[in-house]
Protein backbone atom coordinates (compact mmCIF):
# COMPACT_ATOMS: atom_id res chain seq x y z
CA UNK A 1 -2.05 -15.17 -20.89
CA UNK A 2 -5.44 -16.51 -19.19
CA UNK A 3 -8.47 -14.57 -19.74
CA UNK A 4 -8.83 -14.65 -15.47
CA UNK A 5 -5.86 -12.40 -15.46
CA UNK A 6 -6.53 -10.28 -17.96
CA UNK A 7 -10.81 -9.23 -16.24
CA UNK A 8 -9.33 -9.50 -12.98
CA UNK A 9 -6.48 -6.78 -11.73
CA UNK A 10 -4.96 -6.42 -8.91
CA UNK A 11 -4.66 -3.66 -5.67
CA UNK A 12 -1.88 -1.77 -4.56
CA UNK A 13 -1.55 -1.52 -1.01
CA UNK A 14 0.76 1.50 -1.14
CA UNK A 15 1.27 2.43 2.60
CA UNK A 16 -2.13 1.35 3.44
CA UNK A 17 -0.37 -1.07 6.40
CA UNK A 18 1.85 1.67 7.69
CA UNK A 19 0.96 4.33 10.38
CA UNK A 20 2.19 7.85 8.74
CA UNK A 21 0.72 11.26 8.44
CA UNK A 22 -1.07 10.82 5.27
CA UNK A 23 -1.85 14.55 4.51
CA UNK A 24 2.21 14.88 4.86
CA UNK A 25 3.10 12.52 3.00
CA UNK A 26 1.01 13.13 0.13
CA UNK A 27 1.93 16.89 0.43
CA UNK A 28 5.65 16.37 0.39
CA UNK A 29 5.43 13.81 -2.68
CA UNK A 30 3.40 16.58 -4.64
CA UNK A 31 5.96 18.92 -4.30
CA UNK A 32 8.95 17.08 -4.63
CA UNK A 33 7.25 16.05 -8.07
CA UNK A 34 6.58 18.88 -9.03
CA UNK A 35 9.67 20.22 -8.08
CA UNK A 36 11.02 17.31 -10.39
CA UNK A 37 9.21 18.66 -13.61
CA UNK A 38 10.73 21.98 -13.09
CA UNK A 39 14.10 21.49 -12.45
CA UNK A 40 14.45 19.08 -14.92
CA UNK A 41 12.75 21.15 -17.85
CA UNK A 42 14.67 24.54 -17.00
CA UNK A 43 18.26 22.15 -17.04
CA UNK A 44 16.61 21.22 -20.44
CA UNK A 45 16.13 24.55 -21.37
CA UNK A 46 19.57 25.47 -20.47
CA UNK A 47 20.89 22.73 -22.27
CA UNK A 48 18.75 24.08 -25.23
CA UNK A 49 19.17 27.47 -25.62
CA UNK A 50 22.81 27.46 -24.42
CA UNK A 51 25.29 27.12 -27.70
CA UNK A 52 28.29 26.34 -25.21
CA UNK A 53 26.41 23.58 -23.68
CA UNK A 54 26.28 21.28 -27.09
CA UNK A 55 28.19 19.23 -26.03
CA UNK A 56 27.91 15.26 -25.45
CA UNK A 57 28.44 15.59 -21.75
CA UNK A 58 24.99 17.48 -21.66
CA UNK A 59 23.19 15.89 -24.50
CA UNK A 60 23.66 12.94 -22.36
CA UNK A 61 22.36 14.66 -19.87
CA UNK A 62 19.39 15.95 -21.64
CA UNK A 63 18.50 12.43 -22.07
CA UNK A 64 18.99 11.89 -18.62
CA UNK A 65 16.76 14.37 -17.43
CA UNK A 66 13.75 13.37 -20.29
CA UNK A 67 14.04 10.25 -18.28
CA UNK A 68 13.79 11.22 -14.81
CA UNK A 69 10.91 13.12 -15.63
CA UNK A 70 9.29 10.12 -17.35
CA UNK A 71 10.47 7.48 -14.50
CA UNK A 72 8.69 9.70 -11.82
CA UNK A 73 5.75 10.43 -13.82
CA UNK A 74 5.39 6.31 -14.04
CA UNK A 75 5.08 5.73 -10.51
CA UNK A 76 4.12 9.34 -8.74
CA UNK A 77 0.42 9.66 -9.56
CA UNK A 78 -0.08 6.22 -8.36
CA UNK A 79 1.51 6.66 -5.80
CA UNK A 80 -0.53 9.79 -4.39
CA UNK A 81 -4.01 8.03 -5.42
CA UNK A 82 -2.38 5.03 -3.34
CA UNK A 83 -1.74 7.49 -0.18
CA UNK A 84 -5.63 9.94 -0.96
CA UNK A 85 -7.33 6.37 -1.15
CA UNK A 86 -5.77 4.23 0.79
CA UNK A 87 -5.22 1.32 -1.62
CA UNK A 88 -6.27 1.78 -5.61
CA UNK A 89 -7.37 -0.81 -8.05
CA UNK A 90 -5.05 -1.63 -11.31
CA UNK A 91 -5.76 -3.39 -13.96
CA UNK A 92 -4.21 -6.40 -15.75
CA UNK A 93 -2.80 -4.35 -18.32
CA UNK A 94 -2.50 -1.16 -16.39
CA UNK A 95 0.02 -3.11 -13.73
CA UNK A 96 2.47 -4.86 -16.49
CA UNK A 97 2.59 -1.54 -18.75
CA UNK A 98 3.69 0.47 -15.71
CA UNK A 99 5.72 -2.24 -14.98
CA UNK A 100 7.02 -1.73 -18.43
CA UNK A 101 7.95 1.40 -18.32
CA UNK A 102 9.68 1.49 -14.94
CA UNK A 103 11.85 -1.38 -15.59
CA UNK A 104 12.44 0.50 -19.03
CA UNK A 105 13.30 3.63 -17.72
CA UNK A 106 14.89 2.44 -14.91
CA UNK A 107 17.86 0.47 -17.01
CA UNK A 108 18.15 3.00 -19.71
CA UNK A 109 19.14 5.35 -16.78
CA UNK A 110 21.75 3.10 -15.65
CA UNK A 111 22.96 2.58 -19.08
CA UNK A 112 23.19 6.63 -19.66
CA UNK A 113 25.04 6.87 -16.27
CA UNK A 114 27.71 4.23 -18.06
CA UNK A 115 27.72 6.15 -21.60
CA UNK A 116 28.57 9.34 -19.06
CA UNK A 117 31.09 7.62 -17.54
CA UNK A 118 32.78 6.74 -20.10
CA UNK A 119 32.68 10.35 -22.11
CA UNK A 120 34.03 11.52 -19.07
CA UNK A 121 37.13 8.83 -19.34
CA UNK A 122 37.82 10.10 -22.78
CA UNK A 123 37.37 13.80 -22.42
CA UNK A 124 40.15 13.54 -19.45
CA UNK A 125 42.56 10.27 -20.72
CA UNK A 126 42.29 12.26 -24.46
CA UNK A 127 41.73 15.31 -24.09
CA UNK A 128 43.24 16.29 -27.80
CA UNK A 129 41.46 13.25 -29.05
CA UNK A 130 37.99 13.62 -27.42
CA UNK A 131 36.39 15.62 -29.92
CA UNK A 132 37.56 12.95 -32.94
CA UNK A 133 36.43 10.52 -30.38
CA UNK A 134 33.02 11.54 -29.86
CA UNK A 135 31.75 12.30 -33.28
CA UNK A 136 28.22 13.17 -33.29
CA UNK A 137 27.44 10.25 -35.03
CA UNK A 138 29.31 8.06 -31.71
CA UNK A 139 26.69 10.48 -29.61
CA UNK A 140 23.68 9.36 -30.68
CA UNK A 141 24.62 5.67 -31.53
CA UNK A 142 25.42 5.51 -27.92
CA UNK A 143 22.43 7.30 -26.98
CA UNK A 144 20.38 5.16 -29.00
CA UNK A 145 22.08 2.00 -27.68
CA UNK A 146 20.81 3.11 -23.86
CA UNK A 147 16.92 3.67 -25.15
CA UNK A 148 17.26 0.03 -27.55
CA UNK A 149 18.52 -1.53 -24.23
CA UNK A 150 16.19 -0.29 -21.94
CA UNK A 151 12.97 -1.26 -23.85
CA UNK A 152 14.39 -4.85 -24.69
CA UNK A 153 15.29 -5.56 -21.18
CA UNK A 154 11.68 -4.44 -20.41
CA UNK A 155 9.85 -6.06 -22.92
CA UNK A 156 11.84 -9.57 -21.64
CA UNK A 157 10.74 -9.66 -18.02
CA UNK A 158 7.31 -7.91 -19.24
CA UNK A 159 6.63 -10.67 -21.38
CA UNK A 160 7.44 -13.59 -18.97
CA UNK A 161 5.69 -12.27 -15.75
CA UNK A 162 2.31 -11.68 -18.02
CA UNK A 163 2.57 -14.87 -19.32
CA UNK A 164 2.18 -16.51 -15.23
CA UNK A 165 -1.55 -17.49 -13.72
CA UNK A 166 -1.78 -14.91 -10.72
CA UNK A 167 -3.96 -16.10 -7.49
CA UNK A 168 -6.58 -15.20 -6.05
CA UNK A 169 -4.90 -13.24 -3.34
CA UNK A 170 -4.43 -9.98 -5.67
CA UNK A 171 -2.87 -7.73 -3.06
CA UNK A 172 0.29 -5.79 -4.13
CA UNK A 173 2.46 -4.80 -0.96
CA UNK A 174 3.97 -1.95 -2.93
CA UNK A 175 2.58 1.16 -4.27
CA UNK A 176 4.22 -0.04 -8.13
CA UNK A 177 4.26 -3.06 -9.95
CA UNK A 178 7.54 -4.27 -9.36
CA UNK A 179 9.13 -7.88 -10.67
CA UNK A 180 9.41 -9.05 -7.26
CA UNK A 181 5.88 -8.14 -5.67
CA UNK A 182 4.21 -10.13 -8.62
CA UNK A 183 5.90 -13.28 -8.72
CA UNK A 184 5.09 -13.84 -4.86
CA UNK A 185 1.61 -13.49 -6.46
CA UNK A 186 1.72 -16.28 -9.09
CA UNK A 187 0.36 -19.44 -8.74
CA UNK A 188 2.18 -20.93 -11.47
CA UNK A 189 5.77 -22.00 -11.72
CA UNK A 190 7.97 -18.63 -11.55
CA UNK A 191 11.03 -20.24 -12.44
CA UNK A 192 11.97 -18.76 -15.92
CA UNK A 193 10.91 -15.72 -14.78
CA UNK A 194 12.74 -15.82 -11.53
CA UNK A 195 15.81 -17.45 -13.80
CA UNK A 196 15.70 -14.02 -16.32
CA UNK A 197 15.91 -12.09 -13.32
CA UNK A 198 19.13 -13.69 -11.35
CA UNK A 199 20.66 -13.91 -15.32
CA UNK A 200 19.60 -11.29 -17.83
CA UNK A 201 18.48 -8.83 -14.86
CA UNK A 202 21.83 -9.11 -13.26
CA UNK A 203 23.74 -8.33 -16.55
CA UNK A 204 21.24 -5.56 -17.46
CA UNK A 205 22.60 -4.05 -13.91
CA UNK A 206 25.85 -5.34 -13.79
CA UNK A 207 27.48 -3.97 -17.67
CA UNK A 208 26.40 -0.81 -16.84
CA UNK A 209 28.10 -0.50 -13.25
CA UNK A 210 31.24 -2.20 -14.16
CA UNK A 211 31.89 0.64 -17.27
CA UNK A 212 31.03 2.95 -14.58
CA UNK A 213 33.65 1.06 -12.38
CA UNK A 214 36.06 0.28 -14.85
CA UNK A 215 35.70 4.57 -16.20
CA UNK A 216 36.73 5.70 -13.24
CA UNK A 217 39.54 3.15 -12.32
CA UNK A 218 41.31 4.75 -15.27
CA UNK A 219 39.53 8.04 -14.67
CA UNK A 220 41.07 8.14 -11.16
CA UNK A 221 44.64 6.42 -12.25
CA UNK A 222 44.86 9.62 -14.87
CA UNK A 223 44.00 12.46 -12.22
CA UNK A 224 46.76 11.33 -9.91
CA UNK A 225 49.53 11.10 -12.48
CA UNK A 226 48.35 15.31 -13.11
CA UNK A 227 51.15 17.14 -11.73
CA UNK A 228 49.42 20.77 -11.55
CA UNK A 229 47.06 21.14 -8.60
CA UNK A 230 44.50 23.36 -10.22
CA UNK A 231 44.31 20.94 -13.42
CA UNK A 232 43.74 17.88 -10.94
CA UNK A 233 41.05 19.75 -9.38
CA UNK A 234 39.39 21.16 -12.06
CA UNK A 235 39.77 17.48 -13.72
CA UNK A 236 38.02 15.50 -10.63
CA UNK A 237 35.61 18.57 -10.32
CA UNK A 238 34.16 17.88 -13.83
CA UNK A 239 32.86 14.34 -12.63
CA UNK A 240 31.83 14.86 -8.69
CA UNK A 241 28.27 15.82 -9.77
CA UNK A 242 27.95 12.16 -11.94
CA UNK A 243 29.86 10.22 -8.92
CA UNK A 244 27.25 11.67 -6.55
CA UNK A 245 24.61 10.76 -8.86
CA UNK A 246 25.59 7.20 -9.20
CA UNK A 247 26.29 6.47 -5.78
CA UNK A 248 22.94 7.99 -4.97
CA UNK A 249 21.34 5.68 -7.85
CA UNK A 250 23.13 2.35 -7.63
CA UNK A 251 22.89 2.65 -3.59
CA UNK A 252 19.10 2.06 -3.28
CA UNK A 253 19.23 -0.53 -6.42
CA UNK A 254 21.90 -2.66 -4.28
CA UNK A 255 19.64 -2.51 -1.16
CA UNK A 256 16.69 -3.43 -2.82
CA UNK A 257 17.39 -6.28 -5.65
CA UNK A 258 21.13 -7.52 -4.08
CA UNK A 259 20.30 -8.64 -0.41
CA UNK A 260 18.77 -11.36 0.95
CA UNK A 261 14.68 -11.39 1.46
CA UNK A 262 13.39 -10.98 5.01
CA UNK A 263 10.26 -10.66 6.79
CA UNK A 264 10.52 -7.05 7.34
CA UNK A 265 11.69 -6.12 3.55
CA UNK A 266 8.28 -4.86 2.02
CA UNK A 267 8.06 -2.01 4.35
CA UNK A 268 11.43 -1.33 4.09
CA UNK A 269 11.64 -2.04 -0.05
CA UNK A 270 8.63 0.79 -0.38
CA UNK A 271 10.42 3.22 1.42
CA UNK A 272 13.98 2.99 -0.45
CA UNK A 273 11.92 2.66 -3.43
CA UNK A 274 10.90 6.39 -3.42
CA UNK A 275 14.23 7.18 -2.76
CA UNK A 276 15.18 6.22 -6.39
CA UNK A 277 11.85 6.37 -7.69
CA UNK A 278 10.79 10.18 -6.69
CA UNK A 279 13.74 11.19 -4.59
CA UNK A 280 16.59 10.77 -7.09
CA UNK A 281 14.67 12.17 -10.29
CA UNK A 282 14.59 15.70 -8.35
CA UNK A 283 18.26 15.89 -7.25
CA UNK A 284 19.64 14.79 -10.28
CA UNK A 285 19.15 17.90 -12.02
CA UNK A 286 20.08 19.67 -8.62
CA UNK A 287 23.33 18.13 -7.97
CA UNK A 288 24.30 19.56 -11.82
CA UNK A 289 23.47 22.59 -11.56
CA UNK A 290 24.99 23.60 -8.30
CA UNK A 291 28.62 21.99 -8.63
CA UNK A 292 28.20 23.42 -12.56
CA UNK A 293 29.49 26.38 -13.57
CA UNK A 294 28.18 26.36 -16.75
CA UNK A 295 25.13 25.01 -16.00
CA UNK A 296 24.55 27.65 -13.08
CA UNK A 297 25.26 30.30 -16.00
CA UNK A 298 23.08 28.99 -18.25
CA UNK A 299 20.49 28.23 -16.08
CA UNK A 300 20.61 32.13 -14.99
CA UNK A 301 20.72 33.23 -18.25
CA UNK A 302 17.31 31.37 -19.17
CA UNK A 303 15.24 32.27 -15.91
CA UNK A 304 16.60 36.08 -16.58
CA UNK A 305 14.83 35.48 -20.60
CA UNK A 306 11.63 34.11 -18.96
CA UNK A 307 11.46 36.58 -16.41
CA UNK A 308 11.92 39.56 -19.09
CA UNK A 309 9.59 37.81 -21.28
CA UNK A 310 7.18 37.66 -18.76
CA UNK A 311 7.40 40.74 -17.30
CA UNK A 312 7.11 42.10 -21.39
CA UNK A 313 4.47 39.88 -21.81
CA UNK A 314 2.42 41.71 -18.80
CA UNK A 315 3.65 45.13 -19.24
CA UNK A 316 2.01 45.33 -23.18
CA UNK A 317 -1.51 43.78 -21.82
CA UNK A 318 -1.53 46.34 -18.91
CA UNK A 319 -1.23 49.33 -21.80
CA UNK A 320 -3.48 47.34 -23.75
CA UNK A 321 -5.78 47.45 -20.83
């Protein structure tokens, strides 16, 4: 690592280039973040105060939710000093720890959308055997497994971009430090780094989706051979809300790291971005609770404690008054 790169930094452009309402914009980001932190932490609190929701389907979602909140909170407030100012200044180590973390985060999503796949597969294809199947011990191995990935997939393409000379041309057309938007940066030869990417990238994306894939071949292939139509439905109904997530997920990925590069992609790869990067973090949590019944009762149950608490809380200070 070369002492240039490490006084020097680099800008993001952010939508600088692009023609868009900018109070808008930044006003629409806001509160689809902050609608992000709230949805996300009441499903949490659900998930937490509900006995009849500890279970692994929703401690895998917990998880899930902890990191949508962390994968927005990577790239949002960037991303709205990027709109206020224009373009913002990062530094050397500022751009390859949020780097970090997004490529962290991003994977160990993927990998908790497989692990949910595939306790879907066995609460359906076993039903008598899930609960043997899915110790608590299996739980948190195979949560564990999805964090351990994550980071060591990160740390990997972290390490090797860091390691490149960057020019003097310092511009970042992006509003994040992505893998791609750096190496058209370097100056040096990007060819391990490009090489981790088509190899160890792919896989890190590719595992994941084929569990997914191969879940709910079988998933699907068990559903049809149900011979009662309310069991069939209930059955498929229990894993609508994690297809819809995944298509949602995997669709932008696929656009943005699995085509071929044209002149036109930057503007186009910032805009899907915050489809998975602000977008998808919100309606997660969204898409669970509304095609949940259990959720949906849980989730009134805890707003109906807060409110009471509240409304406690400001009754005694009133006679206090």
């Amino acid at each position: 690592m070369e002492k240039g790169n490490l006084t020097s930094g680099f800008i993001l452009l952010g939508f600088s280039d692009l023609h868009y309402n900018q109070v808008a914009v930044f006003s629409t980001i806001l509160v689809i973040y902050t609608l992000t932190w709230t949805a996300n932490l009441l499903l949490l609190g659900s998930i937490k105060l509900s006995p009849h929701l500890h279970t692994p389907m929703y401690f895998f979602l917990g998880n899930l939710s902890v990191v949508d909140i962390s994968f927005s909170t990577v790239t949002v407030p960037k991303l709205l000093s990027c709109i206020l100012y224009g373009r913002t200044s990062i530094s050397f180590l500022g751009c390859f720890l949020q780097m970090f973390f997004f490529l962290f985060l991003g994977v160990t999503e993927s990998f908790f959308l497989a692990v949910m796949a595939c306790d879907r597969y066995l609460a359906i294809c076993y039903p008598l055997r899930y609960t043997l199947l899915m110790t608590d011990k299996v739980m948190v191995m195979m949560s564990a497994l999805c964090w351990v990935a994550g980071s060591l997939h990160s740390l990997l393409h972290s390490f090797s971009l860091s390691a490149l000379t960057y020019c003097e041309d310092r511009l970042i057309r992006h509003f994040l430090c992505d893998l791609t938007p750096l190496i058209k940066l370097s100056c040096s030869s990007t060819t391990l780094a490009e090489l981790l990417i088509y190899t160890e990238g792919s896989m890190a994306g590719n595992i994941p989706f084929l569990f997914i894939l191969i879940s709910y071949v079988l998933i699907g292939w068990a559903i049809l051979k149900i011979k009662n139509g309310s069991n069939r439905s209930k059955a498929f109904s229990s894993c609508s809300s994690h297809l819809m997530v995944i298509c949602l997920f995997y669709g932008t990925i696929i656009f943005i790291y699995f085509r071929p590069p044209s002149d036109i992609s930057s503007q186009y790869d910032r805009i899907v971005s915050m489809v998975y990067t602000i977008i998808t973090p919100m309606l997660n949590p969204f898409i669970y609770s509304l095609r949940n019944q259990d959720v949906k009762y849980s989730l009134k149950k805890t707003l109906k404690k807060l409110f009471i608490k509240c409304f406690s809380r400001n009754k005694t200070n009133m006679i206090l008054r």
